[in-house]
PDB file of N, CA and C in Angstrom:
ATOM      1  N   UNK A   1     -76.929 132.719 -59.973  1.00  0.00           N
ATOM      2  CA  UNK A   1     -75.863 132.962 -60.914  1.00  0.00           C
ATOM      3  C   UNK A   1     -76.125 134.250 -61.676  1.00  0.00           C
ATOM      4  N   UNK A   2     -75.338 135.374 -61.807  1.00  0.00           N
ATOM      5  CA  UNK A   2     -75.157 136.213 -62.515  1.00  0.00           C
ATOM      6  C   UNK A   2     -75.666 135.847 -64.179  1.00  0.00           C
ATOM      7  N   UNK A   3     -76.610 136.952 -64.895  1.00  0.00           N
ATOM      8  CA  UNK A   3     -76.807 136.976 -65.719  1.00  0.00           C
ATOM      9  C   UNK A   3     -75.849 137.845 -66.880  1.00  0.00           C
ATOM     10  N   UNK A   4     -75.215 139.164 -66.438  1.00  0.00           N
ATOM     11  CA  UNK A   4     -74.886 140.266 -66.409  1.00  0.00           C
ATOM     12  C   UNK A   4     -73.382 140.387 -66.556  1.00  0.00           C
ATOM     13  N   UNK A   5     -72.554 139.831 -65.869  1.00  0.00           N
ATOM     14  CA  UNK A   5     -71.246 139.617 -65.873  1.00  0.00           C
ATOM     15  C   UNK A   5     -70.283 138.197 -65.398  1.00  0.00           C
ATOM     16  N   UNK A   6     -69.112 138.049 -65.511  1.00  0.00           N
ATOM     17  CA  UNK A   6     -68.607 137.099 -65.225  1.00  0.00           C
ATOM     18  C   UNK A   6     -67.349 137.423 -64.378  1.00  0.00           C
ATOM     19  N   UNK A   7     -66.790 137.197 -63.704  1.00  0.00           N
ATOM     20  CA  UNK A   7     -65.618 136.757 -62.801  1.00  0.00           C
ATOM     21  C   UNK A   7     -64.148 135.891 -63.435  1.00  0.00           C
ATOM     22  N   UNK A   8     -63.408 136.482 -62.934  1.00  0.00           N
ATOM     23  CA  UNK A   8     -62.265 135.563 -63.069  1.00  0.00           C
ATOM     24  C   UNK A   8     -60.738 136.082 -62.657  1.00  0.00           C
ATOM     25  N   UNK A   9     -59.699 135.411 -62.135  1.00  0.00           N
ATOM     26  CA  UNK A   9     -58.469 135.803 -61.495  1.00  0.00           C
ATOM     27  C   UNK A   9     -57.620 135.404 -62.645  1.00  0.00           C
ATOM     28  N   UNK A  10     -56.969 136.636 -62.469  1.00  0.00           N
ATOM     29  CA  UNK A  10     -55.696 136.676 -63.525  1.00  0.00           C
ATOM     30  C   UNK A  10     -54.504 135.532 -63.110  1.00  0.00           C
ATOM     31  N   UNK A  11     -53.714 134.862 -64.155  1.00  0.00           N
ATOM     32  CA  UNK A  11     -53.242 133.512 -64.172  1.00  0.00           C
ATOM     33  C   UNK A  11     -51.176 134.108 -64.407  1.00  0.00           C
ATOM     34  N   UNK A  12     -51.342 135.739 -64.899  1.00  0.00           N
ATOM     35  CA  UNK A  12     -50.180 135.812 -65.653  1.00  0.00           C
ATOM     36  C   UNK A  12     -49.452 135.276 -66.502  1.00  0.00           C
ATOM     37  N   UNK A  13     -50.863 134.602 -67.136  1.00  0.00           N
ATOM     38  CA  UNK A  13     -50.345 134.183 -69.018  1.00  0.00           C
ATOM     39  C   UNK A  13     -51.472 134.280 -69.756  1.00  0.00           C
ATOM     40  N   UNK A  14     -52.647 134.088 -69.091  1.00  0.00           N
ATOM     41  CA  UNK A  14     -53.967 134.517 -70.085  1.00  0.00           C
ATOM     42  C   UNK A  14     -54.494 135.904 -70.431  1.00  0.00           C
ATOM     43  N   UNK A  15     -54.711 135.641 -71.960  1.00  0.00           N
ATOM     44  CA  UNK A  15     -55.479 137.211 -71.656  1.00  0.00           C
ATOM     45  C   UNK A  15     -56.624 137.394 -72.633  1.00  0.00           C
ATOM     46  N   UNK A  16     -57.214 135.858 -72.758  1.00  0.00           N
ATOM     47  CA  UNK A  16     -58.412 135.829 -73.674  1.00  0.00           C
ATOM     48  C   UNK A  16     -59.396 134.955 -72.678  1.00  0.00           C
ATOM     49  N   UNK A  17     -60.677 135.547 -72.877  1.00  0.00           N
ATOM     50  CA  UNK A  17     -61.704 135.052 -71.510  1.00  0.00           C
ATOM     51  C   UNK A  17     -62.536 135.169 -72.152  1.00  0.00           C
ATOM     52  N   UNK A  18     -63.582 134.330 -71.710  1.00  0.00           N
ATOM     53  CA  UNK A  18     -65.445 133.905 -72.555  1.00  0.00           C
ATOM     54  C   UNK A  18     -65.919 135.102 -72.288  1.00  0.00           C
ATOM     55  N   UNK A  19     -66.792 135.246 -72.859  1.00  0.00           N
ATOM     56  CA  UNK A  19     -68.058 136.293 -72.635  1.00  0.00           C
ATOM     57  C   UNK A  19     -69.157 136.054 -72.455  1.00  0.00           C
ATOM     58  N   UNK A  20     -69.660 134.779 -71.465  1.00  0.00           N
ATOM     59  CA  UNK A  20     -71.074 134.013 -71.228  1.00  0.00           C
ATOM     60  C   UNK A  20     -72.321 134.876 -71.245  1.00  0.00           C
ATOM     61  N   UNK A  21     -72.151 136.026 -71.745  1.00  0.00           N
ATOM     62  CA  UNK A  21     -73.688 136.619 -71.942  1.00  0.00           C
ATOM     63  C   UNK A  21     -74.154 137.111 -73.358  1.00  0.00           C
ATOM     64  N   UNK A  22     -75.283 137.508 -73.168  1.00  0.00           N
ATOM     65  CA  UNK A  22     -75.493 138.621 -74.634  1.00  0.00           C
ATOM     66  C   UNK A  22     -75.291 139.894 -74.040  1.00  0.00           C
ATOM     67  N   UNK A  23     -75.678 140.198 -75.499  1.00  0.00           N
ATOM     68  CA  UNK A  23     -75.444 141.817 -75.308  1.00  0.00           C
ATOM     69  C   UNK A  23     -75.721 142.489 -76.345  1.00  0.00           C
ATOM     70  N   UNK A  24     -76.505 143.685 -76.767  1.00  0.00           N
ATOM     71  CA  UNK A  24     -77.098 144.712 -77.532  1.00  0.00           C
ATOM     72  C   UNK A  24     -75.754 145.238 -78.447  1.00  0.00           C
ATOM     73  N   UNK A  25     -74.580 145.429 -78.205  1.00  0.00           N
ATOM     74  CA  UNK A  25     -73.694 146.212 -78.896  1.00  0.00           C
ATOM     75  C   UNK A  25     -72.327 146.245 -78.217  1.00  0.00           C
ATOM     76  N   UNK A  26     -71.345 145.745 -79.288  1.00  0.00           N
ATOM     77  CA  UNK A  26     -70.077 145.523 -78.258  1.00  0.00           C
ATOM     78  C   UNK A  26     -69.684 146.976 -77.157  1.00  0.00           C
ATOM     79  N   UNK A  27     -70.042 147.598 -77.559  1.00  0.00           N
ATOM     80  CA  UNK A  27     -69.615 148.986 -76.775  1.00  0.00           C
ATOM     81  C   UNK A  27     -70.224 148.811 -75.139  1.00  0.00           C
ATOM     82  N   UNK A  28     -71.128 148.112 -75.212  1.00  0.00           N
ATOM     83  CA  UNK A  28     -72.094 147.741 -73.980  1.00  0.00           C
ATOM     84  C   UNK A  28     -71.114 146.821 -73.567  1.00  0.00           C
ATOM     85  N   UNK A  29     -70.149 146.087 -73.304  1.00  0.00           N
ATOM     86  CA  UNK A  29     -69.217 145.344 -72.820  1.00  0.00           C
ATOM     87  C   UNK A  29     -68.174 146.190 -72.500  1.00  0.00           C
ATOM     88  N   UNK A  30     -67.662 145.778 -71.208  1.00  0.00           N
ATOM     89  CA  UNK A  30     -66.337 146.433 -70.327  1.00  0.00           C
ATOM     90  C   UNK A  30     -65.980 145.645 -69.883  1.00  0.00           C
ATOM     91  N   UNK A  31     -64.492 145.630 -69.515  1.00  0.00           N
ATOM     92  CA  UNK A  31     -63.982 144.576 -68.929  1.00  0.00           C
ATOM     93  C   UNK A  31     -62.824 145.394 -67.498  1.00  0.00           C
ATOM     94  N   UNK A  32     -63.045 145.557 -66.928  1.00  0.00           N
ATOM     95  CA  UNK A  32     -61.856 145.208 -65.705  1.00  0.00           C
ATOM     96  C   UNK A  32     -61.640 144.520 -64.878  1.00  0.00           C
ATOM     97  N   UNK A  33     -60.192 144.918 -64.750  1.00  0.00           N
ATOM     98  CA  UNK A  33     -59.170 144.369 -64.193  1.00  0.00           C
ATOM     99  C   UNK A  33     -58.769 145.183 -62.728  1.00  0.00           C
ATOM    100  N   UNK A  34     -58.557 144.570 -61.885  1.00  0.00           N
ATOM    101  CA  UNK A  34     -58.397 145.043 -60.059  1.00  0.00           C
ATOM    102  C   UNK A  34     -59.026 146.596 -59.866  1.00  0.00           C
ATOM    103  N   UNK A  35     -60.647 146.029 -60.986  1.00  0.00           N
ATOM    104  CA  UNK A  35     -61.824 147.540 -60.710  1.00  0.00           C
ATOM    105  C   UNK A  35     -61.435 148.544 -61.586  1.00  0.00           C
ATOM    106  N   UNK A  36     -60.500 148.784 -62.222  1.00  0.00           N
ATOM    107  CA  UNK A  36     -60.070 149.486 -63.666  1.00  0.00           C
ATOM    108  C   UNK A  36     -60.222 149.172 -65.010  1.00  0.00           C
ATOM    109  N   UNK A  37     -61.069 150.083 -65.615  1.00  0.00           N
ATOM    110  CA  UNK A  37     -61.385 149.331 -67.129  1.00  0.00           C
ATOM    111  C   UNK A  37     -60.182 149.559 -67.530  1.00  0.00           C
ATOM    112  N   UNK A  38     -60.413 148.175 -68.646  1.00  0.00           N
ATOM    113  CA  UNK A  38     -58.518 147.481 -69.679  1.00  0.00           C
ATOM    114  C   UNK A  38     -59.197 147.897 -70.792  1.00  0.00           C
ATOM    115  N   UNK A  39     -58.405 148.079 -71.942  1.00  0.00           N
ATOM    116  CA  UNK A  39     -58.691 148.148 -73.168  1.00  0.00           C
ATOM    117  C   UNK A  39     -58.634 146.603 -73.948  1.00  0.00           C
ATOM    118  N   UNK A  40     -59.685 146.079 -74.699  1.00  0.00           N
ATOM    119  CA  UNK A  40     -59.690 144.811 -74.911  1.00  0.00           C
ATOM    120  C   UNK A  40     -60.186 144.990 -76.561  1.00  0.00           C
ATOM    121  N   UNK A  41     -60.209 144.072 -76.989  1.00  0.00           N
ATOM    122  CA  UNK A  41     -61.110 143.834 -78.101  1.00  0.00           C
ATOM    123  C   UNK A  41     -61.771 142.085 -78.600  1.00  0.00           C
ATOM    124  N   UNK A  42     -62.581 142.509 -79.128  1.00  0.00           N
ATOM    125  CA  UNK A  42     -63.327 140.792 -79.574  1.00  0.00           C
ATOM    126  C   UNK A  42     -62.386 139.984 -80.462  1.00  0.00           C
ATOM    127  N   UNK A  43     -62.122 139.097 -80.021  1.00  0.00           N
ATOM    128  CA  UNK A  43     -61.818 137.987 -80.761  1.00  0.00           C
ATOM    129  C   UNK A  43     -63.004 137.335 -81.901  1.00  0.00           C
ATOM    130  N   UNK A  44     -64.202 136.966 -81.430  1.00  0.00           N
ATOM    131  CA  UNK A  44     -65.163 136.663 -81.823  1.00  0.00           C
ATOM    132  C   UNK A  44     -66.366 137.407 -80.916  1.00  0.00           C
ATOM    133  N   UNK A  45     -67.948 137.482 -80.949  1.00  0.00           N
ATOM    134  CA  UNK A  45     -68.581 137.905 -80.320  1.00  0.00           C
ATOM    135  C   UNK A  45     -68.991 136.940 -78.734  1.00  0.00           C
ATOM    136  N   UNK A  46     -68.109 136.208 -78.743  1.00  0.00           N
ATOM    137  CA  UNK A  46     -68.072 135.738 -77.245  1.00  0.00           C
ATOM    138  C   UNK A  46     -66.633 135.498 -76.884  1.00  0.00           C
ATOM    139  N   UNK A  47     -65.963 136.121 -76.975  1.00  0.00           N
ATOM    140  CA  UNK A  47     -64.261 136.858 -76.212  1.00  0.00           C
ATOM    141  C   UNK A  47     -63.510 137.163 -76.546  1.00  0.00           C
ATOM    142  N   UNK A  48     -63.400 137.856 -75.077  1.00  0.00           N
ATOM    143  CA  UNK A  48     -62.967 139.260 -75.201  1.00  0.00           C
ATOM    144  C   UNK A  48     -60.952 138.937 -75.245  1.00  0.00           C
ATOM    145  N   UNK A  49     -60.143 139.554 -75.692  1.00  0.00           N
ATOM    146  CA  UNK A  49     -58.724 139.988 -75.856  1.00  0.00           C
ATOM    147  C   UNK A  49     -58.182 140.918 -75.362  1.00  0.00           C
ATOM    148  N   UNK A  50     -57.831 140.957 -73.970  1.00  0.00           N
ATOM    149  CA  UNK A  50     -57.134 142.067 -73.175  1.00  0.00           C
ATOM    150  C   UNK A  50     -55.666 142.509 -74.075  1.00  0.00           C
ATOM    151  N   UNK A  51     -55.647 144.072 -74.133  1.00  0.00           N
ATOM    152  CA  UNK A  51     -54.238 144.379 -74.121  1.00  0.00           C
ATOM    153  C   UNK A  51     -53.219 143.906 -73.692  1.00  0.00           C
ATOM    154  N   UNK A  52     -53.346 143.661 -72.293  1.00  0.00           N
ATOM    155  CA  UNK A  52     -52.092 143.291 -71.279  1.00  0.00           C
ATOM    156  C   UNK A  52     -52.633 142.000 -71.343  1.00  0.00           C
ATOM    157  N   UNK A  53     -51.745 141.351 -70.651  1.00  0.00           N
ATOM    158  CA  UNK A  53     -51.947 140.464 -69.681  1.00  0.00           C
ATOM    159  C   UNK A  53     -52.353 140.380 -68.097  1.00  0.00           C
ATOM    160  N   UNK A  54     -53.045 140.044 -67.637  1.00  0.00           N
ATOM    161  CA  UNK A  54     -53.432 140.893 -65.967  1.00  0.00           C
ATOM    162  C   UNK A  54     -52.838 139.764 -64.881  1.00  0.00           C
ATOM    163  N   UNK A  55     -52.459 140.367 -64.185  1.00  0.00           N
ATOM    164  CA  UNK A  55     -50.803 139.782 -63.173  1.00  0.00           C
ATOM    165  C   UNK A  55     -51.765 138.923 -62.527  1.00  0.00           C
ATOM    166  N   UNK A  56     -51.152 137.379 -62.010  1.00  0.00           N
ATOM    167  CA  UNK A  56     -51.728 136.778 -61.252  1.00  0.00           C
ATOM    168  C   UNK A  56     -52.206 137.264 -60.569  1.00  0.00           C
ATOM    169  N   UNK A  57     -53.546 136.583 -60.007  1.00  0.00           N
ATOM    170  CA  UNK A  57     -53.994 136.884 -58.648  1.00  0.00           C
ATOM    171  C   UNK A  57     -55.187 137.899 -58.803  1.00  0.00           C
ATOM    172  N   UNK A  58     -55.013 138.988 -59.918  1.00  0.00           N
ATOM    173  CA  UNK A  58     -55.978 140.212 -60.144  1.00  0.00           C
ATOM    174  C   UNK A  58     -57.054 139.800 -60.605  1.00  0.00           C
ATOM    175  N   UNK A  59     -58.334 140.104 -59.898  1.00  0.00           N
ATOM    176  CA  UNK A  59     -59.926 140.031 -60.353  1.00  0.00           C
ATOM    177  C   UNK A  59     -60.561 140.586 -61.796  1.00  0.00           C
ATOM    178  N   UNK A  60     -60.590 139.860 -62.336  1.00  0.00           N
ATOM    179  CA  UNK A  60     -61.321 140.656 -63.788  1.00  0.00           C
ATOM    180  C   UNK A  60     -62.157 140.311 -63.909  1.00  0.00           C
ATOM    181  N   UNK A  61     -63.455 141.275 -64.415  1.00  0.00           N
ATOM    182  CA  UNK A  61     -64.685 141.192 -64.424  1.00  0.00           C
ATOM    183  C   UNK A  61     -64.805 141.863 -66.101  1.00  0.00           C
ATOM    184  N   UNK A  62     -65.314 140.531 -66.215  1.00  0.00           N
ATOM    185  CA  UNK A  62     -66.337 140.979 -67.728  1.00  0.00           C
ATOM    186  C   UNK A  62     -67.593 141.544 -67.533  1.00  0.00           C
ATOM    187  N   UNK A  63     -68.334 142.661 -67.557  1.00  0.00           N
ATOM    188  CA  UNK A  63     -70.000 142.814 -68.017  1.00  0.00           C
ATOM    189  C   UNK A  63     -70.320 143.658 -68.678  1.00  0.00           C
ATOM    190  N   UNK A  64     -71.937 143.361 -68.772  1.00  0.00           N
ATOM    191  CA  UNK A  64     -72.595 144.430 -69.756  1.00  0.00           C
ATOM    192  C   UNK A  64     -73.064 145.650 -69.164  1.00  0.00           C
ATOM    193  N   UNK A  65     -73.180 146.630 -69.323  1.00  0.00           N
ATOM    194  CA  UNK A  65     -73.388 147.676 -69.369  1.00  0.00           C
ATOM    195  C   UNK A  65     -74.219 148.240 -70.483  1.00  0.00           C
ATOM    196  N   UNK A  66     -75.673 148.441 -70.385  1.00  0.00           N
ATOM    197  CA  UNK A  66     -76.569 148.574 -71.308  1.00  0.00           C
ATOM    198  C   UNK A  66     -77.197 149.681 -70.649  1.00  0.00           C
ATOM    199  N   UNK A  67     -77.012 150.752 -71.909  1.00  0.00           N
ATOM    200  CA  UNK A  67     -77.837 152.302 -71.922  1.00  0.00           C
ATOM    201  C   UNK A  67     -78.861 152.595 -71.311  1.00  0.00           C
ATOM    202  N   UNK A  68     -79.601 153.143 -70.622  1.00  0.00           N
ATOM    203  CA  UNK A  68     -80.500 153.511 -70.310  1.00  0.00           C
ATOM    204  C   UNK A  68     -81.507 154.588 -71.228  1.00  0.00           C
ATOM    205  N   UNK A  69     -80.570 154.885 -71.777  1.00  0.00           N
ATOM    206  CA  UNK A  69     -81.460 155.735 -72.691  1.00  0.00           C
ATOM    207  C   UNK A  69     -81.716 155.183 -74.071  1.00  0.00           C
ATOM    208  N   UNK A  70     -83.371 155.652 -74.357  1.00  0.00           N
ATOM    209  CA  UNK A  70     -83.649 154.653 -75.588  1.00  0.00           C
ATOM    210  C   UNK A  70     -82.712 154.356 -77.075  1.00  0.00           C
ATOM    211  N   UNK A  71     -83.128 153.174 -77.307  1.00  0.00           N
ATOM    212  CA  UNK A  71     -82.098 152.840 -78.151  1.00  0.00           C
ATOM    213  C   UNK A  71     -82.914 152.793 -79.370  1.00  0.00           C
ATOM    214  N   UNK A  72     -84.849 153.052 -79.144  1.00  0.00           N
ATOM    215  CA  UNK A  72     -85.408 153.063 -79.971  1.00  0.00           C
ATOM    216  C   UNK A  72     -86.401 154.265 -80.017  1.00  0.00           C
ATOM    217  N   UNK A  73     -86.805 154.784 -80.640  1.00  0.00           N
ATOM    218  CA  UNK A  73     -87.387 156.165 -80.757  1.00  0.00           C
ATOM    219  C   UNK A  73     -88.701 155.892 -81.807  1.00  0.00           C
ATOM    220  N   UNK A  74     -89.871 155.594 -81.059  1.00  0.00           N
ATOM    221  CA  UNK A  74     -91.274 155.265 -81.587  1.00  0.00           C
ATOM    222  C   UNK A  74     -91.792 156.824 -81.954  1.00  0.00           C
ATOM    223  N   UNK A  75     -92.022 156.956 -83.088  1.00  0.00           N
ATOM    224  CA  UNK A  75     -92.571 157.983 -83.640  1.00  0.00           C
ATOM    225  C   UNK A  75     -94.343 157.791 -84.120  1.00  0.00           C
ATOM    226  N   UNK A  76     -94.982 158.813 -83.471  1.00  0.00           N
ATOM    227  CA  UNK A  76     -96.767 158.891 -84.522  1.00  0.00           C
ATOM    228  C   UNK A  76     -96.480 158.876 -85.415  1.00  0.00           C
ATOM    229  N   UNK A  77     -97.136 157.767 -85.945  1.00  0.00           N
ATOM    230  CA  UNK A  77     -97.768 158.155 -87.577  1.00  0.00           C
ATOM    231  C   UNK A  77     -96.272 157.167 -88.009  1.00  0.00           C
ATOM    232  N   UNK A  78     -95.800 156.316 -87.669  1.00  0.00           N
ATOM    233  CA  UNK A  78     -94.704 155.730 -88.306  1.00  0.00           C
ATOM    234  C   UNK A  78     -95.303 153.920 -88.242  1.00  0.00           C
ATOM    235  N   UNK A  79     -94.103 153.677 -89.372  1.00  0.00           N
ATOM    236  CA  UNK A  79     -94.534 152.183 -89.173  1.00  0.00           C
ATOM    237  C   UNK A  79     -93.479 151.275 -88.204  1.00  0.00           C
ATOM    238  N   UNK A  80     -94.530 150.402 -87.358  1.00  0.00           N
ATOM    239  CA  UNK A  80     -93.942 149.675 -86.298  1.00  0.00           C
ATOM    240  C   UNK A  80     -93.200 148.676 -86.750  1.00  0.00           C
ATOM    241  N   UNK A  81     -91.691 148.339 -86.609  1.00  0.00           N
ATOM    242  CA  UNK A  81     -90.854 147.170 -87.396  1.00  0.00           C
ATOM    243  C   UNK A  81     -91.182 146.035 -85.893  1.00  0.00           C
ATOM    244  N   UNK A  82     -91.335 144.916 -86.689  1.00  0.00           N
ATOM    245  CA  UNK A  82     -90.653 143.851 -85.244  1.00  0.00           C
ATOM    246  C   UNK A  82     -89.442 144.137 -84.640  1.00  0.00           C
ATOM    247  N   UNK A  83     -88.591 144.250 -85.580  1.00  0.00           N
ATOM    248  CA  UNK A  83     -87.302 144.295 -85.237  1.00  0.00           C
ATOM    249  C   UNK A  83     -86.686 145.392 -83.817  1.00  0.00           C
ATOM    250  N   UNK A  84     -87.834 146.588 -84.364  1.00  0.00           N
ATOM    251  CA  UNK A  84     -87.811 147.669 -83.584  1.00  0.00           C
ATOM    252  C   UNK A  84     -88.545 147.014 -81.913  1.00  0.00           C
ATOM    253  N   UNK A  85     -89.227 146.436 -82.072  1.00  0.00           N
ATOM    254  CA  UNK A  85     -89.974 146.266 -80.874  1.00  0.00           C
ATOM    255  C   UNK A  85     -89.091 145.113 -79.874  1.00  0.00           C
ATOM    256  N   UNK A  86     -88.542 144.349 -80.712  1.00  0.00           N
ATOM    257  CA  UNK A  86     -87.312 143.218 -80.209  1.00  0.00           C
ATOM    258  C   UNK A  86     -86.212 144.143 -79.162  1.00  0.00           C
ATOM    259  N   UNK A  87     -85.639 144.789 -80.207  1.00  0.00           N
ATOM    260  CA  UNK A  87     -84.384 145.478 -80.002  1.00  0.00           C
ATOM    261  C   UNK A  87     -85.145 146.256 -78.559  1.00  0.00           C
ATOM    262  N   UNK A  88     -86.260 147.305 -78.523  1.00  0.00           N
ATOM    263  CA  UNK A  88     -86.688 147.374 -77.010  1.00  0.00           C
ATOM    264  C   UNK A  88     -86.773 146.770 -75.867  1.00  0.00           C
ATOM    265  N   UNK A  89     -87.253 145.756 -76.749  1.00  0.00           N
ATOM    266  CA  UNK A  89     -87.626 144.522 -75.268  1.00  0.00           C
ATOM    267  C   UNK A  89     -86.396 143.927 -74.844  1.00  0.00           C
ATOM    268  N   UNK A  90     -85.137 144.034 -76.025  1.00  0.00           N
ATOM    269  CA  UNK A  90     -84.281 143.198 -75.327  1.00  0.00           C
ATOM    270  C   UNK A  90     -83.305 144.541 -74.677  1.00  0.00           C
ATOM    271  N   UNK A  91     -83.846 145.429 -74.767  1.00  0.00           N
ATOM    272  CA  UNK A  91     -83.261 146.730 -74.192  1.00  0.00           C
ATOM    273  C   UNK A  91     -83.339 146.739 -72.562  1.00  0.00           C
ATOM    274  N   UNK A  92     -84.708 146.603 -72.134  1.00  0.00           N
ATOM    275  CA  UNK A  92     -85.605 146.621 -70.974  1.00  0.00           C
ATOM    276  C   UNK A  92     -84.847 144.931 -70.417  1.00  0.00           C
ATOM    277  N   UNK A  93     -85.471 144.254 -70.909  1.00  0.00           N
ATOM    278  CA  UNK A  93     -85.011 142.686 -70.360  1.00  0.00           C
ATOM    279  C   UNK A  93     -83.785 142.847 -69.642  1.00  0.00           C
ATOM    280  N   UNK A  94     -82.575 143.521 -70.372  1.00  0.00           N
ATOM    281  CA  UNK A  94     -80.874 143.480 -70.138  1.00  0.00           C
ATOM    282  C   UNK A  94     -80.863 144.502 -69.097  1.00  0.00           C
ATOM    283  N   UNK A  95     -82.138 145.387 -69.108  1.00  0.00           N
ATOM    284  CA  UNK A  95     -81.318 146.494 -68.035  1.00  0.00           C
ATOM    285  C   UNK A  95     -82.175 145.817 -66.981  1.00  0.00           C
ATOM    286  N   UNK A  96     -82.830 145.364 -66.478  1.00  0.00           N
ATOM    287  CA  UNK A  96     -83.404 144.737 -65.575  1.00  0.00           C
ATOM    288  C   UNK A  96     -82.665 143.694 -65.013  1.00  0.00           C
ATOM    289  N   UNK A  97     -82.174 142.494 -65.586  1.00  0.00           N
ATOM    290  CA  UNK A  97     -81.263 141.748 -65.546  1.00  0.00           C
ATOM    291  C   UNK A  97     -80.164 142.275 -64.806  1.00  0.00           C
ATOM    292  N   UNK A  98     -79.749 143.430 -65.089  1.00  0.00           N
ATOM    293  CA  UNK A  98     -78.217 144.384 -64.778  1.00  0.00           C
ATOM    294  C   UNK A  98     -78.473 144.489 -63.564  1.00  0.00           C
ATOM    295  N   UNK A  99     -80.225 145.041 -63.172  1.00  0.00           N
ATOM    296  CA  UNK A  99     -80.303 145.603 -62.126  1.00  0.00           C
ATOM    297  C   UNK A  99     -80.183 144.765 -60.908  1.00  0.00           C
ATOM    298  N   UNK A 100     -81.227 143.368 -61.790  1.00  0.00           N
ATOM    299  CA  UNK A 100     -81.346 141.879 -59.871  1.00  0.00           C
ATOM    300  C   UNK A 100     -79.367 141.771 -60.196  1.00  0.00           C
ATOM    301  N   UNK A 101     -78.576 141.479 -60.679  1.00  0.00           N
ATOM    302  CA  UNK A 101     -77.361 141.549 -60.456  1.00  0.00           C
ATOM    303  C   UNK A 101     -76.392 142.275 -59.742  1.00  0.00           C
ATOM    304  N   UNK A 102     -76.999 143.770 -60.092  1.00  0.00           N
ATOM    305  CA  UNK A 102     -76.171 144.567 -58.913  1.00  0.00           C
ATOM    306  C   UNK A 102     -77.146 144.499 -57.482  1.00  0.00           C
ATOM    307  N   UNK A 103     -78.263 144.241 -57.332  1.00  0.00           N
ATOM    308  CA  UNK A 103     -78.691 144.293 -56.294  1.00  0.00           C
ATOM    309  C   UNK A 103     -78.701 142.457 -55.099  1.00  0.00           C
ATOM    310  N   UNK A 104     -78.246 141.669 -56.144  1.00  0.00           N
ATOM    311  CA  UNK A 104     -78.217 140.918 -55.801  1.00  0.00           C
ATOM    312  C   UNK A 104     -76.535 140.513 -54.834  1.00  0.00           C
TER     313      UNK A 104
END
């Protein structure tokens, strides 16, 4: 089972769908529709609110999409936060995750 994203066929009346994962920062979430990103927004931090409505039958895919480039910047001579070291690890964890998903 996918960690990374979710699946689902358009009904031509829904246009609010779960968001079964985490995620670092809503911006790291995309959603398309028949392989074209939609413009959506959060309802709450687990779903998402399409603009449209997406026509029966059409594939929409919720996932994350997490940066590759650091999101944390360890400096000499600075003090180490947990928080800082979290936010890495769950940096690394998610893009790894991304990766057995697309390769899977």
């Amino acid at each position: 089972m996918a960690n990374t994203f979710v699946r689902y066929t358009g009904d031509g009346v829904t246009n609010t769908y779960s968001i079964p994962f985490g995620y670092i920062s809503a911006s790291h979430v995309k959603v398309l529709v028949a392989g074209v990103e939609v413009a959506f927004t959060f309802n709450n931090s687990s779903t998402a609110l399409l603009a449209a409505i997406p026509t029966a039958g059409l594939l929409i895919v919720i996932k994350r999409v997490t940066p590759s480039a650091p999101l944390v910047d360890f400096t000499d001579g600075s003090t180490l936060f947990e928080s800082d070291l979290d936010l890495s690890a769950q940096q690394n964890r998610y893009i790894a995750e991304e990766a057995v998903d697309i390769a899977a």
